[in-house]
C-alpha atoms as a PDB file:
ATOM      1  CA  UNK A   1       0.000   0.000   0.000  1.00  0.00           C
ATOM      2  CA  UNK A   2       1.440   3.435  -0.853  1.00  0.00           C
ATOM      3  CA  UNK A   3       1.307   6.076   1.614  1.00  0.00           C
ATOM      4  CA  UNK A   4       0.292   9.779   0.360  1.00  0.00           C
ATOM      5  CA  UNK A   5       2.814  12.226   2.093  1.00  0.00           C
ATOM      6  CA  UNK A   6       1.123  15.206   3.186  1.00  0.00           C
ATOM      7  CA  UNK A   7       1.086  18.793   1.124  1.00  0.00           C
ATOM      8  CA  UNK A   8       2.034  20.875   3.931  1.00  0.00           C
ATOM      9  CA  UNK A   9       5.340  20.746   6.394  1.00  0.00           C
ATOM     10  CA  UNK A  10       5.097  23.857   8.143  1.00  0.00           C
ATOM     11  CA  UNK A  11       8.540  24.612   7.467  1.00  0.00           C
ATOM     12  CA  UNK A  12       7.894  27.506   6.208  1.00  0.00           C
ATOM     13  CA  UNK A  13       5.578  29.429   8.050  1.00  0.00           C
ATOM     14  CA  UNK A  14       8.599  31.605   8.814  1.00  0.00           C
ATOM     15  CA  UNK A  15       9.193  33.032   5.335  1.00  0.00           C
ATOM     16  CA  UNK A  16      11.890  31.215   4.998  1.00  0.00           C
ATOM     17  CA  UNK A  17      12.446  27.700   2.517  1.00  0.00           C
ATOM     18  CA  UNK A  18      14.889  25.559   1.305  1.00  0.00           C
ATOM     19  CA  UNK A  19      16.528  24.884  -2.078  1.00  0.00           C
ATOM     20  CA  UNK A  20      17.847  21.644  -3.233  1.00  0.00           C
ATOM     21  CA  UNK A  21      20.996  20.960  -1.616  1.00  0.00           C
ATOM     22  CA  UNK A  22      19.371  22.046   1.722  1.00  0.00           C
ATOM     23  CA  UNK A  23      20.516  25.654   1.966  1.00  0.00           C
ATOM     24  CA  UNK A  24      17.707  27.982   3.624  1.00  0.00           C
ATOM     25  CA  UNK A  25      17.186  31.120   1.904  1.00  0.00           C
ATOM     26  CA  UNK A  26      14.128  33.836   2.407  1.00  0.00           C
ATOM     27  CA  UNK A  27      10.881  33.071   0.214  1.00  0.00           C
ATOM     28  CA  UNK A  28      11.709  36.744  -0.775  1.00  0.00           C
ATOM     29  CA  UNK A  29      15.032  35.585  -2.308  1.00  0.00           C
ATOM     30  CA  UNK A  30      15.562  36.682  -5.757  1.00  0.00           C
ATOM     31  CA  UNK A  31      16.174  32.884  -6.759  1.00  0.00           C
ATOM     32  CA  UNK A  32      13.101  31.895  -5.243  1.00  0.00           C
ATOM     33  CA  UNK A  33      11.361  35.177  -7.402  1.00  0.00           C
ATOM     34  CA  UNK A  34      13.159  33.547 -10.276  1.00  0.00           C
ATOM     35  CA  UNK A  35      11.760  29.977 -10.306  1.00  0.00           C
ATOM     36  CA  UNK A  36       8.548  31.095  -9.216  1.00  0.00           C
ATOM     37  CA  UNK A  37       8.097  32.536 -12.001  1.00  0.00           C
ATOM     38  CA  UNK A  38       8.595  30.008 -14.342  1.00  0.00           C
ATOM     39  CA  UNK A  39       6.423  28.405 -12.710  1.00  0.00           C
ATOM     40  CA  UNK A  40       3.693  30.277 -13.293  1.00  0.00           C
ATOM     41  CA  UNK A  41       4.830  30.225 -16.882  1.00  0.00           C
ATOM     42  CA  UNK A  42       4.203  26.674 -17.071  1.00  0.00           C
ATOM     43  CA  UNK A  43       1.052  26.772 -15.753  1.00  0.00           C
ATOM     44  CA  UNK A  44      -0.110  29.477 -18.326  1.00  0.00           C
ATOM     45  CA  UNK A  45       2.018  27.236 -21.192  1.00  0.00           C
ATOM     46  CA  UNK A  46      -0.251  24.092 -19.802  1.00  0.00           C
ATOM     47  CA  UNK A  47      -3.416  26.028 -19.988  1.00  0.00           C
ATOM     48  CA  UNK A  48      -2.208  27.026 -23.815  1.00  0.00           C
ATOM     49  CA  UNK A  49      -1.486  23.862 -24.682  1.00  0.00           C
ATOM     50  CA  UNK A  50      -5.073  22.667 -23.359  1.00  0.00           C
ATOM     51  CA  UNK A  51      -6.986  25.969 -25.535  1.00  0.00           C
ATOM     52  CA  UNK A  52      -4.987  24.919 -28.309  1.00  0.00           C
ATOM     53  CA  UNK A  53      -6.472  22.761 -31.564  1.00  0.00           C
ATOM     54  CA  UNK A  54      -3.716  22.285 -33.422  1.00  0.00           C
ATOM     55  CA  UNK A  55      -1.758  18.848 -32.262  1.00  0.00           C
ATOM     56  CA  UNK A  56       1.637  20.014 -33.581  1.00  0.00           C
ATOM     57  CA  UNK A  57       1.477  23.317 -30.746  1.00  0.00           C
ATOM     58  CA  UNK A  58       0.326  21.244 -28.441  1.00  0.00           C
ATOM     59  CA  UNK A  59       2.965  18.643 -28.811  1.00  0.00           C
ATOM     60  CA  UNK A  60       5.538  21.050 -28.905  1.00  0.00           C
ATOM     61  CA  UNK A  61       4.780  22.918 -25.814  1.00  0.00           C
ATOM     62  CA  UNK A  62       4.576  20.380 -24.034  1.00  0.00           C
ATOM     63  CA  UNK A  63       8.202  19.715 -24.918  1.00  0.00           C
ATOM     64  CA  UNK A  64       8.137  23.580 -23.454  1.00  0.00           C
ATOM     65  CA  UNK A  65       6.753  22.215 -20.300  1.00  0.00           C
ATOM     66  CA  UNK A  66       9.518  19.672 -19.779  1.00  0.00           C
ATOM     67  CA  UNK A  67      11.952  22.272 -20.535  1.00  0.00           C
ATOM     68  CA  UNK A  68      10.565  24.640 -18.476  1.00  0.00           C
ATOM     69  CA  UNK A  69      10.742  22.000 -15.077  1.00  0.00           C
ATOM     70  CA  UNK A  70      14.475  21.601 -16.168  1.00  0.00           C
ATOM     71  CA  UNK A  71      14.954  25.590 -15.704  1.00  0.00           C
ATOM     72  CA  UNK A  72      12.892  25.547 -12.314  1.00  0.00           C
ATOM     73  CA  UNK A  73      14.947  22.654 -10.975  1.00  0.00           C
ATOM     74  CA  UNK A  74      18.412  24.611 -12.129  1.00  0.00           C
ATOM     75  CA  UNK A  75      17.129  27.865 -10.575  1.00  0.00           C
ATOM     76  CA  UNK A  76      16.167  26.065  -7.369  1.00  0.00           C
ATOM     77  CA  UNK A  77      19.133  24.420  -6.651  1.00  0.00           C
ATOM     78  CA  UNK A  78      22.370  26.624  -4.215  1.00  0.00           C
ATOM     79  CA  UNK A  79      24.822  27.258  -7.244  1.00  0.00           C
ATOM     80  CA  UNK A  80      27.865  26.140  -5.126  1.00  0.00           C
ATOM     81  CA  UNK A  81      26.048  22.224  -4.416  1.00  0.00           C
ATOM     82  CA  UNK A  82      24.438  21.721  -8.218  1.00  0.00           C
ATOM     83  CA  UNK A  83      27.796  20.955  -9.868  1.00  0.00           C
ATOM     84  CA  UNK A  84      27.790  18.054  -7.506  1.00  0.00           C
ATOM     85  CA  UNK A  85      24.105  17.139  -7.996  1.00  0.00           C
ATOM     86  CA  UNK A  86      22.430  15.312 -11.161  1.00  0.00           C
ATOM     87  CA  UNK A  87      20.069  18.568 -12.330  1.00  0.00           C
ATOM     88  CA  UNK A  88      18.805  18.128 -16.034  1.00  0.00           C
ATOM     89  CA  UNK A  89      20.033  21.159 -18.012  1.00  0.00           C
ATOM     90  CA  UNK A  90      19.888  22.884 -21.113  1.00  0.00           C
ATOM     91  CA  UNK A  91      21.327  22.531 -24.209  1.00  0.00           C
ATOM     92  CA  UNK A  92      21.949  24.400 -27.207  1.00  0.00           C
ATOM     93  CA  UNK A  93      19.687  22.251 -29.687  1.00  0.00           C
ATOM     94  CA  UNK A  94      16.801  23.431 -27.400  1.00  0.00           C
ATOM     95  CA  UNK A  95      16.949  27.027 -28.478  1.00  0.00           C
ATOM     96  CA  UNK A  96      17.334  25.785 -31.724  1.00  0.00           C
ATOM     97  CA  UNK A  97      14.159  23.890 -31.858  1.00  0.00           C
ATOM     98  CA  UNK A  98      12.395  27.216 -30.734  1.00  0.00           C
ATOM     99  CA  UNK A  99      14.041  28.589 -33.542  1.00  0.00           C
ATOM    100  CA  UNK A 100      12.896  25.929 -36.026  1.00  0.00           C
ATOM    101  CA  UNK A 101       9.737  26.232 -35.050  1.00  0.00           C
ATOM    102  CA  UNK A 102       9.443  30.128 -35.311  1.00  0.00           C
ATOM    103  CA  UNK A 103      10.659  29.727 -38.527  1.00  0.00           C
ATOM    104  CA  UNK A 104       7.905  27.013 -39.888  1.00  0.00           C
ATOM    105  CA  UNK A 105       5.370  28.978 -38.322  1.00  0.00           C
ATOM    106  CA  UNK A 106       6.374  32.035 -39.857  1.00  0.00           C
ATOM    107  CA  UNK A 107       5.794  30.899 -43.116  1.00  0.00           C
ATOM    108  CA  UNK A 108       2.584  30.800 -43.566  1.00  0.00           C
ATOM    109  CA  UNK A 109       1.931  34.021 -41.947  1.00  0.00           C
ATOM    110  CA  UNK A 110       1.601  37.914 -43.640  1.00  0.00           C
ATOM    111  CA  UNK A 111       4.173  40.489 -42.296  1.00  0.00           C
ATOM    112  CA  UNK A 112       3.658  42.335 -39.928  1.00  0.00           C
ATOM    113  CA  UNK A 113       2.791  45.500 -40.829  1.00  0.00           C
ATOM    114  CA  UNK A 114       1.376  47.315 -37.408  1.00  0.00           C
ATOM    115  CA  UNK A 115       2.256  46.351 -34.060  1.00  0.00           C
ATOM    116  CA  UNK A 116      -1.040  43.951 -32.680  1.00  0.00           C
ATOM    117  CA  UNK A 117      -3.263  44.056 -29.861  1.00  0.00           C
ATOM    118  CA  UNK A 118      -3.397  40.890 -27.643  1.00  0.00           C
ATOM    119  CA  UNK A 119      -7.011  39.659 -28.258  1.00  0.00           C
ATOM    120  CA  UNK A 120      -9.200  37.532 -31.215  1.00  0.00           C
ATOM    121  CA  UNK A 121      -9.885  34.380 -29.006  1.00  0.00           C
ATOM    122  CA  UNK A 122      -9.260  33.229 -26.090  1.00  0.00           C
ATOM    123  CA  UNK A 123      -5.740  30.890 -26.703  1.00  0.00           C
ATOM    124  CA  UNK A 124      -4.323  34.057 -28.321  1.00  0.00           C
ATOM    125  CA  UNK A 125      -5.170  35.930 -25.552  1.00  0.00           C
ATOM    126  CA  UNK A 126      -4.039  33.370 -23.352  1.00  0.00           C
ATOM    127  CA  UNK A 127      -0.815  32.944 -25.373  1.00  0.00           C
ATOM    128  CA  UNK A 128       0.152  36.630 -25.093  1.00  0.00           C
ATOM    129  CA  UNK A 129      -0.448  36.631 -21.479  1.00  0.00           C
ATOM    130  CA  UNK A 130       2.521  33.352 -21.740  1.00  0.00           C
ATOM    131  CA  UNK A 131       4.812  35.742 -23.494  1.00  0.00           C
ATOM    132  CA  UNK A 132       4.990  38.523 -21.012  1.00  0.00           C
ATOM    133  CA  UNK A 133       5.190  35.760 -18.141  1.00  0.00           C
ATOM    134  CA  UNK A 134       8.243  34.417 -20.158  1.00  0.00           C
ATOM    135  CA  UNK A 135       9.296  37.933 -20.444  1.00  0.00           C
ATOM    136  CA  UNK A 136       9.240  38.716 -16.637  1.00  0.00           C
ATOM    137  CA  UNK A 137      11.206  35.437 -16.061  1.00  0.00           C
ATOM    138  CA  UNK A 138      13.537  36.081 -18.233  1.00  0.00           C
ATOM    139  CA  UNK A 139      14.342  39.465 -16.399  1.00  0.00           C
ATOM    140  CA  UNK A 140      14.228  37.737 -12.921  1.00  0.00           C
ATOM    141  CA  UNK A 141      17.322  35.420 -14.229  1.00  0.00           C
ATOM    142  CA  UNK A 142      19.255  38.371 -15.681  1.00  0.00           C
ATOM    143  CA  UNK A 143      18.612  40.354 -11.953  1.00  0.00           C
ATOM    144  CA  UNK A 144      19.640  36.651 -10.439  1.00  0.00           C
ATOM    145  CA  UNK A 145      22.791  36.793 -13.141  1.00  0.00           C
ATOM    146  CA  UNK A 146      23.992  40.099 -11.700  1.00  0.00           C
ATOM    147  CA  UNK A 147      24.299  39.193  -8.290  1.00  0.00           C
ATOM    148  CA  UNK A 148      25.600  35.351  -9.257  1.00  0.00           C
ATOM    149  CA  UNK A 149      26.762  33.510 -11.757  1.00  0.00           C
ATOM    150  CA  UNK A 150      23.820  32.342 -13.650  1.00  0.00           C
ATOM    151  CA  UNK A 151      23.297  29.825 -16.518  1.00  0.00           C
ATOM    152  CA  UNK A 152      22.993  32.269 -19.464  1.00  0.00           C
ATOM    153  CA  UNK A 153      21.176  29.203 -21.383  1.00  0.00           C
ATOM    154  CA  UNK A 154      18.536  29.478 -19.358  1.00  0.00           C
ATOM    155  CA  UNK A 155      18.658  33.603 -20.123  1.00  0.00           C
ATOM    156  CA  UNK A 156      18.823  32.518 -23.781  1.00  0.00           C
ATOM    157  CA  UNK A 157      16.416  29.932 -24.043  1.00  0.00           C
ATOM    158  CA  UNK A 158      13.818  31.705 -22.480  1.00  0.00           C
ATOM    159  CA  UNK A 159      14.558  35.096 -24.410  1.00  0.00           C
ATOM    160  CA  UNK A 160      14.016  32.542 -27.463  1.00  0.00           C
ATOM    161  CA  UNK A 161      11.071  31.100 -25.569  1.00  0.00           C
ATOM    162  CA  UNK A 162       9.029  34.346 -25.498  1.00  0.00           C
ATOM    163  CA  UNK A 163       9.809  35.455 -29.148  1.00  0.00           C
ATOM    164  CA  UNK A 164       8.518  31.732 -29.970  1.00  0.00           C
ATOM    165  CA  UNK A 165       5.416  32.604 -27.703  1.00  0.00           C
ATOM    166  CA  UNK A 166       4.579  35.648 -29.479  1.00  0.00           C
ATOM    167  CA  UNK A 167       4.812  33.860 -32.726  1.00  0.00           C
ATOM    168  CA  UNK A 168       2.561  31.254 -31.892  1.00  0.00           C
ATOM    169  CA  UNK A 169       0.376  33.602 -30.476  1.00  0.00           C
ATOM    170  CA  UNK A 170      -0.336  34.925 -34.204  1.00  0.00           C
ATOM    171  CA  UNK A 171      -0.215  31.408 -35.966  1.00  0.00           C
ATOM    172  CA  UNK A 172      -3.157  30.142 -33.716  1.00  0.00           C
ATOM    173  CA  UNK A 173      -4.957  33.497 -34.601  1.00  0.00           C
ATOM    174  CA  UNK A 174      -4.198  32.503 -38.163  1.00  0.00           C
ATOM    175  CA  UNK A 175      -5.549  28.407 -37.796  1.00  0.00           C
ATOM    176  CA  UNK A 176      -8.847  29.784 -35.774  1.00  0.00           C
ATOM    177  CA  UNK A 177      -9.435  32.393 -38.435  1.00  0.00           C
ATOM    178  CA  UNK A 178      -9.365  34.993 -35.653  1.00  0.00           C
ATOM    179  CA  UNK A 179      -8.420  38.592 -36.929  1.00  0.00           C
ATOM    180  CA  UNK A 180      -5.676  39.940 -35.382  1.00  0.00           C
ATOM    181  CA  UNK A 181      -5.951  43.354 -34.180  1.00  0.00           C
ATOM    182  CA  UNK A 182      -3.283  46.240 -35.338  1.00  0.00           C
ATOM    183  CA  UNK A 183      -3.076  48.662 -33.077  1.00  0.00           C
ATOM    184  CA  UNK A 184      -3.763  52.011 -34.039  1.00  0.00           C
ATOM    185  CA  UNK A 185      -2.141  55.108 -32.114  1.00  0.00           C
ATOM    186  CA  UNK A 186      -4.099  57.942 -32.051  1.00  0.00           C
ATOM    187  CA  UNK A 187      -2.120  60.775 -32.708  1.00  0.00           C
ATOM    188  CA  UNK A 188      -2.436  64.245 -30.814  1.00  0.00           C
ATOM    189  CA  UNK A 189      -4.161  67.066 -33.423  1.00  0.00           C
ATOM    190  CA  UNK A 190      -1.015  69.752 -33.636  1.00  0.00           C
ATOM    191  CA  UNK A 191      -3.185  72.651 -34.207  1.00  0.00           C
ATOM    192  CA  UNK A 192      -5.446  71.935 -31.023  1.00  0.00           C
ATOM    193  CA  UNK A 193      -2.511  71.576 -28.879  1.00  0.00           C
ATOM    194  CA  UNK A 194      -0.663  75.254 -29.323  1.00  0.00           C
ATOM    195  CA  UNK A 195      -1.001  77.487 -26.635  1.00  0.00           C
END
């Protein structure tokens, strides 16, 4: 019979947690920041992936999702124990399937003419909302970077991650038949506005 282990420890009702490799660091800590928020990109990626129709997106983010666990597990680990540890890391033919990707997708789309509104239908919208998750992680691990030394794979792949995000974004507007929205700044009348 397999026994469930509880959810909760009470370890940290103190503010305070524990990465892998057992060091105890403030739920404040920048790290912590960091791999929190990739976390809550992969639960907007696995909501995506479930909005999604198309079973080549789907398939590939959830190769997203797998990479995105190997980043959390990387950023939650104390730097100076990891190089003794067995963490699952990044490679360079990761970014490049992002980049593969982008590049299919983008063939079948128009250029880009006017900058676009996030909006159409709801896995667009929900897709955008991915991107600027992506985008805040990705600024957490450069702020990380500055104060340690950081994996700049992770930087990269999730810089590559967001631009692959955003491309997506307008290839499911394309499949649904949704219309993407340019956005249209209004411009200040001249004459109106001298004194």
């Amino acid at each position: 019979m397999i026994m469930s282990q509880k959810i909760y420890t009470k370890t940290g009702d103190k503010g305070t947690t524990s990465l892998i490799g057992g060091t105890k660091v403030l739920k404040s800590d920048l790290r912590i920041e960091a791999y929190g928020t990739v976390d809550e990109l992969n639960s907007h990626v696995g909501l995506c992936r479930d909005l999604l129709t198309d079973e080549s997106s789907k398939k590939v983010l959830w190769e997203i999702q797998d990479r995105l666990f190997t980043i959390g597990s990387s950023l939650a680990c104390d730097p100076e124990k990891e190089p003794k540890m067995k963490i699952p890391d990044l490679k360079e033919d990761d970014v490049v399937f992002l980049e593969k990707e982008i590049d299919r997708m983008n063939e079948v789309l128009s250029e880009m003419k006017n900058f676009i509104l996030p909006g159409g239908h709801p896995a667009v919208s929900h897709l955008h909302i991915a991107r600027c998750v992506c985008r805040r992680a990705e600024r957490c691990c450069v702020r990380l970077q500055e104060n340690e030394k950081e994996d700049s794979m992770i930087i990269k792949y999730l810089n590559r991650l967001s631009d692959y995000l955003f491309v997506l974004a307008r290839y499911a507007s394309h499949l649904l038949g949704a219309e993407e929205i340019p956005w249209k700044p209004r411009v200040r009348d001249k004459i109106n506005n001298i004194n």
